[in-house]
PDB file of N, CA and C in Angstrom:
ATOM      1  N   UNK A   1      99.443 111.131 121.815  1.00  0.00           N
ATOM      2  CA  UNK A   1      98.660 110.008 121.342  1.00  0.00           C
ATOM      3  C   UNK A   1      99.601 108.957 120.737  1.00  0.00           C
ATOM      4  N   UNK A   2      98.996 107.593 121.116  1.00  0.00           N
ATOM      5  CA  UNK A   2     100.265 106.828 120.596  1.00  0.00           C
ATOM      6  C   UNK A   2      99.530 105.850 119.636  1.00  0.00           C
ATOM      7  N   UNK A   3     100.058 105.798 118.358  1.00  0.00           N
ATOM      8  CA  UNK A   3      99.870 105.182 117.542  1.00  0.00           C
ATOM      9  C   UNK A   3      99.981 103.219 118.010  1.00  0.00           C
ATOM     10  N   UNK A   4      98.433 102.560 117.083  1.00  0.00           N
ATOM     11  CA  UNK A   4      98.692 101.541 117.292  1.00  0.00           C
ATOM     12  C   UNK A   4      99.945 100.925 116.234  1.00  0.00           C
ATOM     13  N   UNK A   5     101.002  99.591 117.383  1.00  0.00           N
ATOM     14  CA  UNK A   5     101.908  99.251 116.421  1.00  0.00           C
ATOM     15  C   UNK A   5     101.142  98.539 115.513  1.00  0.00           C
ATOM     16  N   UNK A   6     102.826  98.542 114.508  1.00  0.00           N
ATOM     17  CA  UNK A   6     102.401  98.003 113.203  1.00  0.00           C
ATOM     18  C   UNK A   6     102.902  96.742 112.582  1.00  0.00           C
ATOM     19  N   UNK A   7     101.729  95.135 112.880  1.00  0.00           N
ATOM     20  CA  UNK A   7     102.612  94.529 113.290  1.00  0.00           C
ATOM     21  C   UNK A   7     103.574  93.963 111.858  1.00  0.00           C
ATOM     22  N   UNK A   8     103.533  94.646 110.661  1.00  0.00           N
ATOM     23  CA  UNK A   8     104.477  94.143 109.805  1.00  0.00           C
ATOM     24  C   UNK A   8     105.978  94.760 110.440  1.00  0.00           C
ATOM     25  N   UNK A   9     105.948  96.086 110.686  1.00  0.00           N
ATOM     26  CA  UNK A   9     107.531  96.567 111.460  1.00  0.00           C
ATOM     27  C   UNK A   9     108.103  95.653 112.660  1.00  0.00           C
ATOM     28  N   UNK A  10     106.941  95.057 113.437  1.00  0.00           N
ATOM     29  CA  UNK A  10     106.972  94.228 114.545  1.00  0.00           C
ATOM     30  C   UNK A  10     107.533  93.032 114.384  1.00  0.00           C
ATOM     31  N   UNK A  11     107.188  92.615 113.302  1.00  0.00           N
ATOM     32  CA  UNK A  11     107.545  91.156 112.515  1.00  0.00           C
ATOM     33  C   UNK A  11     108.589  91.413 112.049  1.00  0.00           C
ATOM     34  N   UNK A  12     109.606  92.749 111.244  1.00  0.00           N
ATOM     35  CA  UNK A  12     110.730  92.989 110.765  1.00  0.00           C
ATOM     36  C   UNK A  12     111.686  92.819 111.906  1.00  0.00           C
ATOM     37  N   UNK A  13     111.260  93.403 112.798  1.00  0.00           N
ATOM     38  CA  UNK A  13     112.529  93.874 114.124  1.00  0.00           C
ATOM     39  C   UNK A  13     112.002  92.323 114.800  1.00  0.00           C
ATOM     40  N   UNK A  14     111.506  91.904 114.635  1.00  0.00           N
ATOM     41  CA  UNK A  14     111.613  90.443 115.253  1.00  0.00           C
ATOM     42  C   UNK A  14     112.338  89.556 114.534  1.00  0.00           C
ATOM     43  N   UNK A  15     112.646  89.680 113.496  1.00  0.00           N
ATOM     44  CA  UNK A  15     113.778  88.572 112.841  1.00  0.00           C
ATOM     45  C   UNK A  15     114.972  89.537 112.828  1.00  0.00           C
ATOM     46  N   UNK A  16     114.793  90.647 112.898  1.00  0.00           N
ATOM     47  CA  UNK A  16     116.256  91.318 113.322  1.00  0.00           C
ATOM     48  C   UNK A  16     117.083  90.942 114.602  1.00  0.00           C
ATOM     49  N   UNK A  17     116.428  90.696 115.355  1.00  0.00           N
ATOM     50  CA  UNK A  17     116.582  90.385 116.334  1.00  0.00           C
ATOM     51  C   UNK A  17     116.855  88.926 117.383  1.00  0.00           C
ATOM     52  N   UNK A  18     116.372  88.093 115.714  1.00  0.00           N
ATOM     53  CA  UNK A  18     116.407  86.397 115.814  1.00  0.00           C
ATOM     54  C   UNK A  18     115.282  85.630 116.557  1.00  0.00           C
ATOM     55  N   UNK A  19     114.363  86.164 116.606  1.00  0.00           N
ATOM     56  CA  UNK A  19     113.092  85.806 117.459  1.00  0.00           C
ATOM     57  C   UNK A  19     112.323  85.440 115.605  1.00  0.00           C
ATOM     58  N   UNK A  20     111.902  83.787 116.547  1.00  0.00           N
ATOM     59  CA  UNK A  20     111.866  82.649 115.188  1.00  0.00           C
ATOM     60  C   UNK A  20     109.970  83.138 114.930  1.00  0.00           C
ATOM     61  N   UNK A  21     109.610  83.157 114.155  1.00  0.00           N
ATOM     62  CA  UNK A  21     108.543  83.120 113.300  1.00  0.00           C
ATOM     63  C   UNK A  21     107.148  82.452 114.137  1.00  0.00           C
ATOM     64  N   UNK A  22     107.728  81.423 115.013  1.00  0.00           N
ATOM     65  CA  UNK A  22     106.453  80.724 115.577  1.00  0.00           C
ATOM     66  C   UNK A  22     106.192  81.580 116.725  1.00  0.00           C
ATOM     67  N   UNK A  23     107.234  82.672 116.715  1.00  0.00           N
ATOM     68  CA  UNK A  23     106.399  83.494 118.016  1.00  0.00           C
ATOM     69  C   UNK A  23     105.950  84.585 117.938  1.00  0.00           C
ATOM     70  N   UNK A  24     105.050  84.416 116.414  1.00  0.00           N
ATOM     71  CA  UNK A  24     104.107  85.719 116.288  1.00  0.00           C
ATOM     72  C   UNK A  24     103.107  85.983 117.310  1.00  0.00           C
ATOM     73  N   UNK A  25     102.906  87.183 117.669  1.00  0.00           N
ATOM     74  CA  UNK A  25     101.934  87.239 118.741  1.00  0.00           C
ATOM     75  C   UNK A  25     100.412  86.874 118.568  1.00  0.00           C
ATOM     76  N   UNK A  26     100.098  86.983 116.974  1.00  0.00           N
ATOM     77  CA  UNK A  26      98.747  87.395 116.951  1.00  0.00           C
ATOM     78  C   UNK A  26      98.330  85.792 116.577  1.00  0.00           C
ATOM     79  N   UNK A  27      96.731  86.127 116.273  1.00  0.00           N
ATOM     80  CA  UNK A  27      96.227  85.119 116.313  1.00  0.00           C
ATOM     81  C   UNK A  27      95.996  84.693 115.084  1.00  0.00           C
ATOM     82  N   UNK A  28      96.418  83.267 114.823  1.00  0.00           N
ATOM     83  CA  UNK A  28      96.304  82.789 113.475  1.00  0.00           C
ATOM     84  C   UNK A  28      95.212  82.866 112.467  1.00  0.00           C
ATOM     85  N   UNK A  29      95.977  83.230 111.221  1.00  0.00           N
ATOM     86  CA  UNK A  29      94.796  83.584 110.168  1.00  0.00           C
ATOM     87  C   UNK A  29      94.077  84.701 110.403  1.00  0.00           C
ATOM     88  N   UNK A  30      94.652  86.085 111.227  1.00  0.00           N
ATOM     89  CA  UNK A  30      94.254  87.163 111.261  1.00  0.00           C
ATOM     90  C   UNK A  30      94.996  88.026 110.393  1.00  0.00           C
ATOM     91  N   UNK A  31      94.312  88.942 109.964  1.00  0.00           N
ATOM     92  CA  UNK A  31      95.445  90.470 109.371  1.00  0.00           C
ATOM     93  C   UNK A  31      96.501  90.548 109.435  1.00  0.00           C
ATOM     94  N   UNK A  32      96.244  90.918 111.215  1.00  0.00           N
ATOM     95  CA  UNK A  32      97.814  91.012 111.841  1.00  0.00           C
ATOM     96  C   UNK A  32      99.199  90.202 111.567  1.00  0.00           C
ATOM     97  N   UNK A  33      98.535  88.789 112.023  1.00  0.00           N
ATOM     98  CA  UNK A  33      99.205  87.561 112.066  1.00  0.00           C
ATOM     99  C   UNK A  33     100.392  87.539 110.543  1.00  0.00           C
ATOM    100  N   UNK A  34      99.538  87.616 109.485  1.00  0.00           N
ATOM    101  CA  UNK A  34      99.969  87.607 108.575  1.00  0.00           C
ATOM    102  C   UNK A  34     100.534  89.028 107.963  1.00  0.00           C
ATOM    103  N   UNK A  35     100.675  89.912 108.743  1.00  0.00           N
ATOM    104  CA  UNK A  35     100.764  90.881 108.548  1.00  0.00           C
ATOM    105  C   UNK A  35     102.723  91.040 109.353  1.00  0.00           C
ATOM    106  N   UNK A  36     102.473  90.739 110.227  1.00  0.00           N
ATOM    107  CA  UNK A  36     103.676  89.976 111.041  1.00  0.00           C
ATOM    108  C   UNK A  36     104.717  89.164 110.349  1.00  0.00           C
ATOM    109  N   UNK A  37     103.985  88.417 109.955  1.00  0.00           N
ATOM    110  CA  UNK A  37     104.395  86.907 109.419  1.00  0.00           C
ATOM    111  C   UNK A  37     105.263  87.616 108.279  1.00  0.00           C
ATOM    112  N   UNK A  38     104.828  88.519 107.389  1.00  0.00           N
ATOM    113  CA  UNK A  38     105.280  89.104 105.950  1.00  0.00           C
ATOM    114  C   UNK A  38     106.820  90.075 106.459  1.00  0.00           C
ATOM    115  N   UNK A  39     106.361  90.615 106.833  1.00  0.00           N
ATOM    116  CA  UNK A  39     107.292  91.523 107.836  1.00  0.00           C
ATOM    117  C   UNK A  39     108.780  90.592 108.275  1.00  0.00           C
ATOM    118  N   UNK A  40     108.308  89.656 109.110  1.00  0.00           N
ATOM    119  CA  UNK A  40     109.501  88.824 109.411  1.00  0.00           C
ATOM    120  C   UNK A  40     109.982  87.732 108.211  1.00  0.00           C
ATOM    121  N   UNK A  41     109.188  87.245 107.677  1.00  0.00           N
ATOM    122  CA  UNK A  41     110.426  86.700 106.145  1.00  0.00           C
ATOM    123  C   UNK A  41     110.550  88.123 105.332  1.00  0.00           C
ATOM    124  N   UNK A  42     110.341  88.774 105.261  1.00  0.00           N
ATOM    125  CA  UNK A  42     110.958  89.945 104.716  1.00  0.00           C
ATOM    126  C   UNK A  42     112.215  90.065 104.744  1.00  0.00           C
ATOM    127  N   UNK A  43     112.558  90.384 106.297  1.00  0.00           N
ATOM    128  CA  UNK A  43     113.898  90.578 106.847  1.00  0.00           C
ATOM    129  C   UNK A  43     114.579  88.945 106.751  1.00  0.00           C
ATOM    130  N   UNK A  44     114.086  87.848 107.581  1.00  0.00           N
ATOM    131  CA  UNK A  44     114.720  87.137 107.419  1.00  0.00           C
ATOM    132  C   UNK A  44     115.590  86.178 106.014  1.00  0.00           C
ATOM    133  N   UNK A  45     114.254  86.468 104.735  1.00  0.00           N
ATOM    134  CA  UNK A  45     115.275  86.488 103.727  1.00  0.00           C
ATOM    135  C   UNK A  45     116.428  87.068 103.199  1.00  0.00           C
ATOM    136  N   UNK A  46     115.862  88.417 103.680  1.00  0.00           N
ATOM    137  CA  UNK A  46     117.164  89.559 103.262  1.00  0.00           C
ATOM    138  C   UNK A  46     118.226  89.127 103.957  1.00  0.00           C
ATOM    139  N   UNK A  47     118.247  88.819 105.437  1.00  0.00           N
ATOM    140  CA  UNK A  47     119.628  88.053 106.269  1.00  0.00           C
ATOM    141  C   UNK A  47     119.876  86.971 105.446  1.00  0.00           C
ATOM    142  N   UNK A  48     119.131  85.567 104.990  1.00  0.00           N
ATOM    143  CA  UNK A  48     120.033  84.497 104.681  1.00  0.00           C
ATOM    144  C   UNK A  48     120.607  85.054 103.340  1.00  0.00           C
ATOM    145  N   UNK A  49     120.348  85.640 102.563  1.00  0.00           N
ATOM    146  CA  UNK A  49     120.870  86.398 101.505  1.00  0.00           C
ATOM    147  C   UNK A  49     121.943  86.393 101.527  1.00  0.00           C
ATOM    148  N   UNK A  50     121.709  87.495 102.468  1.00  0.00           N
ATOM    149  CA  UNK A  50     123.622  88.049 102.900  1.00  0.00           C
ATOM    150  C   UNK A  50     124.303  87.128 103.412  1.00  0.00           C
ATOM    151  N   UNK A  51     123.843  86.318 104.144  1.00  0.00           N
ATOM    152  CA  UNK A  51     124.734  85.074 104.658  1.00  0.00           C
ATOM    153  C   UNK A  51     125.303  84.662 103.729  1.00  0.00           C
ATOM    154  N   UNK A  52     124.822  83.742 102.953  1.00  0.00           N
ATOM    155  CA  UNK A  52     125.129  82.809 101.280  1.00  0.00           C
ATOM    156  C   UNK A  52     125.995  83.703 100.947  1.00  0.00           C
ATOM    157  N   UNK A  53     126.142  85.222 100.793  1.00  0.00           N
ATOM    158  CA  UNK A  53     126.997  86.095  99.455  1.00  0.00           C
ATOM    159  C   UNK A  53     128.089  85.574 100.547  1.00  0.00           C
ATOM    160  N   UNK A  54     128.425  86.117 102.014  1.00  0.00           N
ATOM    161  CA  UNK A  54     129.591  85.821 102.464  1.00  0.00           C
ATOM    162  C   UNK A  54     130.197  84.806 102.453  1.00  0.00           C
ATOM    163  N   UNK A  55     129.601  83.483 102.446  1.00  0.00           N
ATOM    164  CA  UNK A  55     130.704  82.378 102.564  1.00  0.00           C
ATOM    165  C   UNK A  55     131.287  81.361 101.443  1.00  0.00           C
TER     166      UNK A  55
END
């Protein structure tokens, strides 16, 4: 049985990956969407973070 994804992990590994924010899949102002949305500035803050400490 396969679990439905989860799209805050979906939204993490999507800014891991550099895939920009406007290409959440879901539909705006849903759960998901924002559920996504949280997920990917999650990670993507944690990256510019680390950027700034390095240079």
């Amino acid at each position: 049985m396969t679990a439905d994804p989860d799209p805050f992990e979906q939204g993490q590994r999507a800014a891991r990956e550099n895939i920009p924010a406007e290409a959440n899949p879901y539909q705006d102002g849903s759960e998901q969407h924002a559920l996504w949305a949280a997920g990917h500035e999650r990670v993507a803050t944690a990256v510019e973070a680390n950027e700034g400490e390095g240079s």
